[in-house]
Structure formats: C-alpha cells, structure tokens
Protein backbone atom coordinates (compact mmCIF):
# COMPACT_ATOMS: atom_id res chain seq x y z
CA UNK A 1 -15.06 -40.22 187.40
CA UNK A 2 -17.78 -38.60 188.99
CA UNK A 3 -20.82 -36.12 188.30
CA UNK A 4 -20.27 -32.49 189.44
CA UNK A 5 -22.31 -29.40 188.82
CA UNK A 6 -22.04 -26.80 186.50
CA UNK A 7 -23.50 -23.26 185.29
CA UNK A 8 -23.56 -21.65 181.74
CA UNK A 9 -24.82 -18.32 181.26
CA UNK A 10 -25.90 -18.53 177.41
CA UNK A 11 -25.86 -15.04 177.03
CA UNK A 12 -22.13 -15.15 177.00
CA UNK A 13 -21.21 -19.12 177.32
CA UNK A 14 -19.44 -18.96 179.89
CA UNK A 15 -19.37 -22.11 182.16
CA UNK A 16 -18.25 -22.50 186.22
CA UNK A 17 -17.65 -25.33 188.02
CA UNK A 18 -19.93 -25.34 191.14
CA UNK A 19 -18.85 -28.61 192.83
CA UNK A 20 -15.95 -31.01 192.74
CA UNK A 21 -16.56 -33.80 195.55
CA UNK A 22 -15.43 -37.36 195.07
CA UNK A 23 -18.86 -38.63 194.95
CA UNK A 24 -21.90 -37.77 192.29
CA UNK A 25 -24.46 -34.42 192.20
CA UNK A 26 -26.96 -34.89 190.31
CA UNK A 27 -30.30 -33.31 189.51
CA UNK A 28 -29.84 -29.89 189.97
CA UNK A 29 -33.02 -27.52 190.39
CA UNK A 30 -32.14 -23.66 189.85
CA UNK A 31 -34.14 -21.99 192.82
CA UNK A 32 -37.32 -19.32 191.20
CA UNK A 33 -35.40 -16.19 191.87
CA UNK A 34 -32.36 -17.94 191.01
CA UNK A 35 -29.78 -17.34 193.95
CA UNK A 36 -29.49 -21.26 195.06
CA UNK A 37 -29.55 -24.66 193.51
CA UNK A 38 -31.10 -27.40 195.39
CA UNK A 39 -29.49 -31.22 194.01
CA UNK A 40 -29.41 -34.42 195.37
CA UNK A 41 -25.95 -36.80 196.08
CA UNK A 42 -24.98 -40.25 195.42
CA UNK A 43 -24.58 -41.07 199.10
CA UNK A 44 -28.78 -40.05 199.19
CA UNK A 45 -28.80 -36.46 200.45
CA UNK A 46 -30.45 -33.08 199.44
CA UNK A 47 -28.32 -30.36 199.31
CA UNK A 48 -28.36 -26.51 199.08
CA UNK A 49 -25.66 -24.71 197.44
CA UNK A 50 -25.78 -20.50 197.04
CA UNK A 51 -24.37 -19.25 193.83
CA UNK A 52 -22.67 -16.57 195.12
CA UNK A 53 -20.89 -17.27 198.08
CA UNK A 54 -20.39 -21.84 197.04
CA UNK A 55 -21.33 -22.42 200.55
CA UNK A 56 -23.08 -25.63 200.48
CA UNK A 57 -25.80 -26.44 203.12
CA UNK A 58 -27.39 -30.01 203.79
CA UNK A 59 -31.16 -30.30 204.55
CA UNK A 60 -31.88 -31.55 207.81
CA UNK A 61 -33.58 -34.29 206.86
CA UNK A 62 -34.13 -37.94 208.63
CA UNK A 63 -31.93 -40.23 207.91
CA UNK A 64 -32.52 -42.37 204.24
CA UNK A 65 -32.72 -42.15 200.81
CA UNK A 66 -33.58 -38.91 198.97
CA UNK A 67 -33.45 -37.65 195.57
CA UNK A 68 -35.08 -35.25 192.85
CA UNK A 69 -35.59 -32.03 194.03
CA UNK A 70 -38.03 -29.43 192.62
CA UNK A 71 -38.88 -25.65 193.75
CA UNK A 72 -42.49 -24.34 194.58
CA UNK A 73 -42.93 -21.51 192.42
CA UNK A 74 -43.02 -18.66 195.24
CA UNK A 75 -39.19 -20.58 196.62
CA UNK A 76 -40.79 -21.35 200.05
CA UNK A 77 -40.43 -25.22 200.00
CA UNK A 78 -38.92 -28.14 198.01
CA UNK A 79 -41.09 -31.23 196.67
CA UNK A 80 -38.59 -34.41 196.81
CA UNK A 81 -38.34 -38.50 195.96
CA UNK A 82 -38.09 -40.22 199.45
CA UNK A 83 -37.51 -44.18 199.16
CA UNK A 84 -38.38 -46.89 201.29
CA UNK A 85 -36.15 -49.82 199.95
CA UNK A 86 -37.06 -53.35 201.41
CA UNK A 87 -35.90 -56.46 200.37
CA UNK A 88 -39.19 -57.83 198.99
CA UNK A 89 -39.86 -54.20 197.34
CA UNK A 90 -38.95 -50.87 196.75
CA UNK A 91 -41.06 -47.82 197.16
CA UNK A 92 -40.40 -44.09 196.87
CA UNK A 93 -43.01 -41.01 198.07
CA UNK A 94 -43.38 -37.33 196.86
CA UNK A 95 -42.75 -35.29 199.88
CA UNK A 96 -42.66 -31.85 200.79
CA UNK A 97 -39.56 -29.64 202.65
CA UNK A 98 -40.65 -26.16 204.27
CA UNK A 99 -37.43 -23.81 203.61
CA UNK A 100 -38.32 -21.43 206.54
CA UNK A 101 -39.40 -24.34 209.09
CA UNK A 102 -37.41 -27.21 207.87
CA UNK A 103 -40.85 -29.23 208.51
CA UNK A 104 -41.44 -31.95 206.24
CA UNK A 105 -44.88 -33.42 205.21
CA UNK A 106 -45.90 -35.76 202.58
CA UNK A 107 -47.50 -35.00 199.62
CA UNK A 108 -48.41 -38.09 197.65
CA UNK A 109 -47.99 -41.65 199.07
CA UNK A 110 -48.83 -44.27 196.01
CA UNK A 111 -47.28 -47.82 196.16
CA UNK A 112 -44.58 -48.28 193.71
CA UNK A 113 -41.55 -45.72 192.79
CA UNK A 114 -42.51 -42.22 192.27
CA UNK A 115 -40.15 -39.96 190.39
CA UNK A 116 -39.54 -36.67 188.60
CA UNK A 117 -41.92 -34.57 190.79
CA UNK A 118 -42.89 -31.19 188.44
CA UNK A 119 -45.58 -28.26 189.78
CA UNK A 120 -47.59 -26.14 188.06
CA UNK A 121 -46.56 -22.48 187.69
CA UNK A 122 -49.36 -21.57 189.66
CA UNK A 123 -48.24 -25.06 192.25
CA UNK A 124 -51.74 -26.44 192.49
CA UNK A 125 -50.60 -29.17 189.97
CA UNK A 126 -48.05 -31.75 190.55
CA UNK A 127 -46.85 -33.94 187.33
CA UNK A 128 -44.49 -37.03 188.03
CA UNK A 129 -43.88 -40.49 186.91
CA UNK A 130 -45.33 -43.84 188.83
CA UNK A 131 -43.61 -47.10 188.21
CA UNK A 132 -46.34 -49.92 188.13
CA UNK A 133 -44.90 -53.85 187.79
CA UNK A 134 -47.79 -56.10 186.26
CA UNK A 135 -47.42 -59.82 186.46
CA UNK A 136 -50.25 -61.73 184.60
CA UNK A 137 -48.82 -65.36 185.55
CA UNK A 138 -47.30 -67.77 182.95
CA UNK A 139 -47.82 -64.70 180.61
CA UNK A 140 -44.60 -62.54 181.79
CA UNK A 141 -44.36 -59.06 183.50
CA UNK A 142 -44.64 -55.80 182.28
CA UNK A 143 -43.35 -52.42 183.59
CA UNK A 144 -44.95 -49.53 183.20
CA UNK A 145 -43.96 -45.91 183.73
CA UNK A 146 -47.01 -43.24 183.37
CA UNK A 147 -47.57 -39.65 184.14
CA UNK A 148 -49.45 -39.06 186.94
CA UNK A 149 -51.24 -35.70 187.34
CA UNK A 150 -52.22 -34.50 191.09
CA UNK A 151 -54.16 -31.22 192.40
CA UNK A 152 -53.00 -30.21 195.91
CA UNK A 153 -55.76 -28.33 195.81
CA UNK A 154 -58.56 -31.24 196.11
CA UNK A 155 -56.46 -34.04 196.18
CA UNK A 156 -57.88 -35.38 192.37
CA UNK A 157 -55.36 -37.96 190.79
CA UNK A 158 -55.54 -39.13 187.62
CA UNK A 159 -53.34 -40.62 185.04
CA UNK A 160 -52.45 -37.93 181.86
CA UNK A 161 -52.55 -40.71 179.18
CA UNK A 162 -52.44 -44.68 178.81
CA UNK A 163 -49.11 -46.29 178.11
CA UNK A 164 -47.46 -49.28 176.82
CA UNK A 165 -44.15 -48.30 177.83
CA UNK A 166 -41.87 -45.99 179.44
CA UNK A 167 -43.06 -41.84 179.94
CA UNK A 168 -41.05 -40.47 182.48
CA UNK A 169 -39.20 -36.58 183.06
CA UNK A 170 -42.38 -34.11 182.85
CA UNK A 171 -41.70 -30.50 182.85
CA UNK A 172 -43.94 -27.66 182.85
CA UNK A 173 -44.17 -24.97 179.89
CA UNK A 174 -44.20 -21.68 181.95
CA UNK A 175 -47.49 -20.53 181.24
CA UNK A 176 -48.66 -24.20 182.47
CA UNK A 177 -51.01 -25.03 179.19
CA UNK A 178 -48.51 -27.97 178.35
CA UNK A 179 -46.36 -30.57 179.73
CA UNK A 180 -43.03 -32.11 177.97
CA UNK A 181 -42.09 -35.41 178.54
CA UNK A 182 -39.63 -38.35 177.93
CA UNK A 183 -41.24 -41.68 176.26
CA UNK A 184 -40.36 -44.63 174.43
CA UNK A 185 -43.71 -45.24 173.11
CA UNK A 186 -42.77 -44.68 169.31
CA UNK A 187 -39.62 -46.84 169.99
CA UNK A 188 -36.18 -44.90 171.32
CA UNK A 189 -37.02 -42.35 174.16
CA UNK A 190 -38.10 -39.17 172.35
CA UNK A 191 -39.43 -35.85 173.63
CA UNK A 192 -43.23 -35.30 173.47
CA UNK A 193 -45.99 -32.45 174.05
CA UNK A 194 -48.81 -32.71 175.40
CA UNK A 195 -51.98 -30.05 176.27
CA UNK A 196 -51.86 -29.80 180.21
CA UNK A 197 -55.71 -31.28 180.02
CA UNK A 198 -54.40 -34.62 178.73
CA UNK A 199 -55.56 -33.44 174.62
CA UNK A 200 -53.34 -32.97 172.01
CA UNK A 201 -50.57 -35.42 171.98
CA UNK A 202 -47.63 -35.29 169.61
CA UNK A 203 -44.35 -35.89 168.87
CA UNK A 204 -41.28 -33.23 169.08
CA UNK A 205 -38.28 -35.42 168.46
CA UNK A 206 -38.20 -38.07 166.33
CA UNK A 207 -34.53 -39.40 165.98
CA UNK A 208 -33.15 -42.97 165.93
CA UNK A 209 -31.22 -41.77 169.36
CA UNK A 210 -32.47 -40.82 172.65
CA UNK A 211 -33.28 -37.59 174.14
CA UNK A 212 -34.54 -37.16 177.80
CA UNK A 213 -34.77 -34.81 180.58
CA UNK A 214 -35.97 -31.61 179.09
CA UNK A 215 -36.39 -28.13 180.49
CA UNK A 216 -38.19 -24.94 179.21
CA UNK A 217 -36.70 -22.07 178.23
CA UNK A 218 -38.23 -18.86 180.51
CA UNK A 219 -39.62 -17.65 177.42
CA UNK A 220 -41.50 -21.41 176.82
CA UNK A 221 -40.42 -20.89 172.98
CA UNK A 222 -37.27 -23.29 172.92
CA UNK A 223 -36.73 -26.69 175.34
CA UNK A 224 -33.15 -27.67 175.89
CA UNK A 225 -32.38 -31.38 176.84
CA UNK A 226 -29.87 -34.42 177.43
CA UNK A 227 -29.64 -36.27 173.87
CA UNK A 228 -27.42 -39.40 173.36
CA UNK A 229 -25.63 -39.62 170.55
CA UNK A 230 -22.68 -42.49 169.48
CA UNK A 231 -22.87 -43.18 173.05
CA UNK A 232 -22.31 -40.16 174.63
CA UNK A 233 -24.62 -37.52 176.63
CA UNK A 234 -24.94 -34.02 175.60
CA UNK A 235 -26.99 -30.59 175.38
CA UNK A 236 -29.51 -29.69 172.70
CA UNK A 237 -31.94 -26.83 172.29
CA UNK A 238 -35.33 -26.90 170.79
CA UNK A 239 -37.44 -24.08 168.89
CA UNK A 240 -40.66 -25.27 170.25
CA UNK A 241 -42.40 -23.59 167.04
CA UNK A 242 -40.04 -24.27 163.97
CA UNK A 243 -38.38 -27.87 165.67
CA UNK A 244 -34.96 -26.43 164.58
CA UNK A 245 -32.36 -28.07 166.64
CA UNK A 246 -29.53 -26.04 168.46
CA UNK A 247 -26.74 -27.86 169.97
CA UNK A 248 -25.04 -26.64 173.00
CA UNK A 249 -21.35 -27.40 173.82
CA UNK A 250 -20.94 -25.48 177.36
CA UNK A 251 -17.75 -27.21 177.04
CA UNK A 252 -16.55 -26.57 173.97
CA UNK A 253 -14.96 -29.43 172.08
CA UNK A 254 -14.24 -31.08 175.21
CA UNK A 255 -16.00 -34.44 175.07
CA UNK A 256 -17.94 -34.41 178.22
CA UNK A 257 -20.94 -36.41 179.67
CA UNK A 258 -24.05 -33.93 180.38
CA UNK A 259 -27.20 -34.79 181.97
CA UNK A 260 -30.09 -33.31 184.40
CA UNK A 261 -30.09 -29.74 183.01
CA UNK A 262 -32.32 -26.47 184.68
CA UNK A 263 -32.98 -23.77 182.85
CA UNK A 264 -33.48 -20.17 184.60
C-alpha cells in the first residue's frame, strides 16, 4: 500500500483520485488561486500537478532530498525542507523555489532538522519547527521540537514559546493574528492556539488520542485535521469558536488512512 492524493469538494463531497503511482505523495499544498497542488514523493522529489488537465510536472531541482512544500501567498514561489543527511548527522534547510525562474535560494539555514515551513498571509513571517538534540552527559538526552518564528523582512528569529516536548505542524489563521499547532506538551499530541505575538496560549483539543496536522478553513472559523483514533488516521473539523467537532469521511465508510490535509 501506498499514499496517493486526493480532492473533496465539501460543498458536495465528492472525492477524486489525483494520483495512483507505486510509490508515496505526501504533503500536498493547494496552490493560492487554487489551480495546482505542489507535494513531495517518497523517492525525495517536489512535484507539480494541475487540477485540471492531471499533468504532473517535476521541479528542476538538484539532485537530493526534498520535502514539505508551502505556497507564498501571491503563488510566485514555493518555500521547501531540503536535507543534508550525513552519517554523523542529519540536517535539513528552509529554502526557497522561484515558479517563473526556477531559481532557488535559501531562506533559513539553522543546524538541526527544520520542518513544516508556514508564511504569513502577508509572507513576511515564516513559522516552522527546529529539532534540537541536548545531551547533558551521564544525565541522558533530550529532544526537543519548538516553533521557530522568522521575518524575511529583517531577518529577526526567535523562538514562539519554551518547550519540554514535541510542537511541531504550525499553520496560519488567514487573517495571520494566530498560529495552530501540534504538541504533546499536555501529554498525547493535541491541537493548540496561540496569538501570532507569542500571548495567549491554550488548548483546542483535549482527547486521550492524537490529532496533528491542521489546516484553516478560508473563513478561519473551523480547522480540519488528521486525528488517530483505535489506530487508524482520519479527518475531523473544528468550530474554532464553539469546539464542536465535525468528522469528515471523504470516503464514506470505507476505512481509509488520511493524513497531510490543505484546505482551499
């Protein structure tokens, strides 16, 4: 079994297959205007596809390891992972892909594994998670994942709040005041807000399961995202404002493994 890609228009549930390869897409990202989806593959590659016609293009990138995709806001370029796997190490780098050009440039270098690249609305403000590994000897190691928040306009970094633990998956509300994130830091990984400033922490799922990977709605009232439940991976939706729970079954009931949604 592999990962392919799907669509669902939730206006009238209807769901397309988009690909069917014999190795994984994953991490879809629905282009602003919405006529292509950029993704990444199992074998390391970005990858274009166009909604309309399927036609599937591969970005010309050097060869290596690439993954986690993300749109500027005005469509012109695409922020991606870009790994530099040693034996002693492993590191990974925000980078940036011009659509019209095909130039590439980077955009944060940190040591350690970057991931889950988010901008701003506006795209002066880039939101990922940095892996950090601290060894304090005869005392044990800890990892730590923590959101990292960026202006490409200065070039100001800064953490968005202290962690014990694992906060990972930021995503933008669409009028950029607040960020939504993954974290284990109240146990199993749960979905939390947070003011865009770094104020005003607090919880929006608390469940003895797992829910991850969440995406506003265009309308930033509802967040839909991956929950695990009795071992399996599926869709949920959020009221942002009354934390009623909606789930969603784009394939009926079909038990099938979802992960990485988009929302357009």
């Amino acid at each position: 079994m592999n990962w392919d890609l799907f669509q669902m228009d939730l206006a009238t549930g209807k769901t397309e297959q988009l690909t069917s390869t014999a190795i994984d897409e994953l991490t879809p990202a629905l282009s602003p205007d919405g006529p292509e989806v950029a993704y990444a593959n199992s074998d390391g590659y970005l990858q274009l596809i166009d909604l309309a016609t399927r036609q599937v293009q591969r970005l010309p990138l050097p060869p290596g390891q690439y993954a986690a995709p993300v749109w500027s806001p005005d469509g012109n370029s695409l922020l991606y992972i870009a790994y530099d796997l040693s034996e002693k190490e492993e590191n990974a780098e925000i980078r940036r892909y011009w659509v019209e050009t095909g130039k590439t440039e980077p955009v944060v270098i940190q040591r350690g594994v970057q991931d889950s690249p988010a901008l701003s609305p506006l795209g002066d403000t880039l939101v990922y998670s940095a892996t950090t590994t601290v060894t304090v000897p005869n005392l044990g190691t800890s990892l730590l994942r923590q959101l990292w928040l960026v202006s490409l306009v200065d070039g100001t970094a800064r953490t968005l709040l202290p962690t014990k633990g694992e906060d990972t998956e930021p995503a933008w509300s669409p009028d950029g005041t607040e960020i939504v994130f993954s974290s284990d830091r109240a146990g199993q990984p749960d979905l939390w807000l947070i003011d865009a400033d770094g104020a005003g922490l607090r919880q929006l799922t608390d469940t003895a399961h797992a829910e991850m990977h969440p995406t506003w709605s265009p309308d930033g009232e509802r967040i839909l995202y991956v929950a695990v439940r009795e071992g399996r991976m599926g869709l949920e939706i959020i009221d942002v404002g009354t934390r009623q729970v909606e789930l969603l079954r784009p394939f009926g009931e079909q038990q099938v493994d979802i992960r990485d949604p988009d929302w357009r």
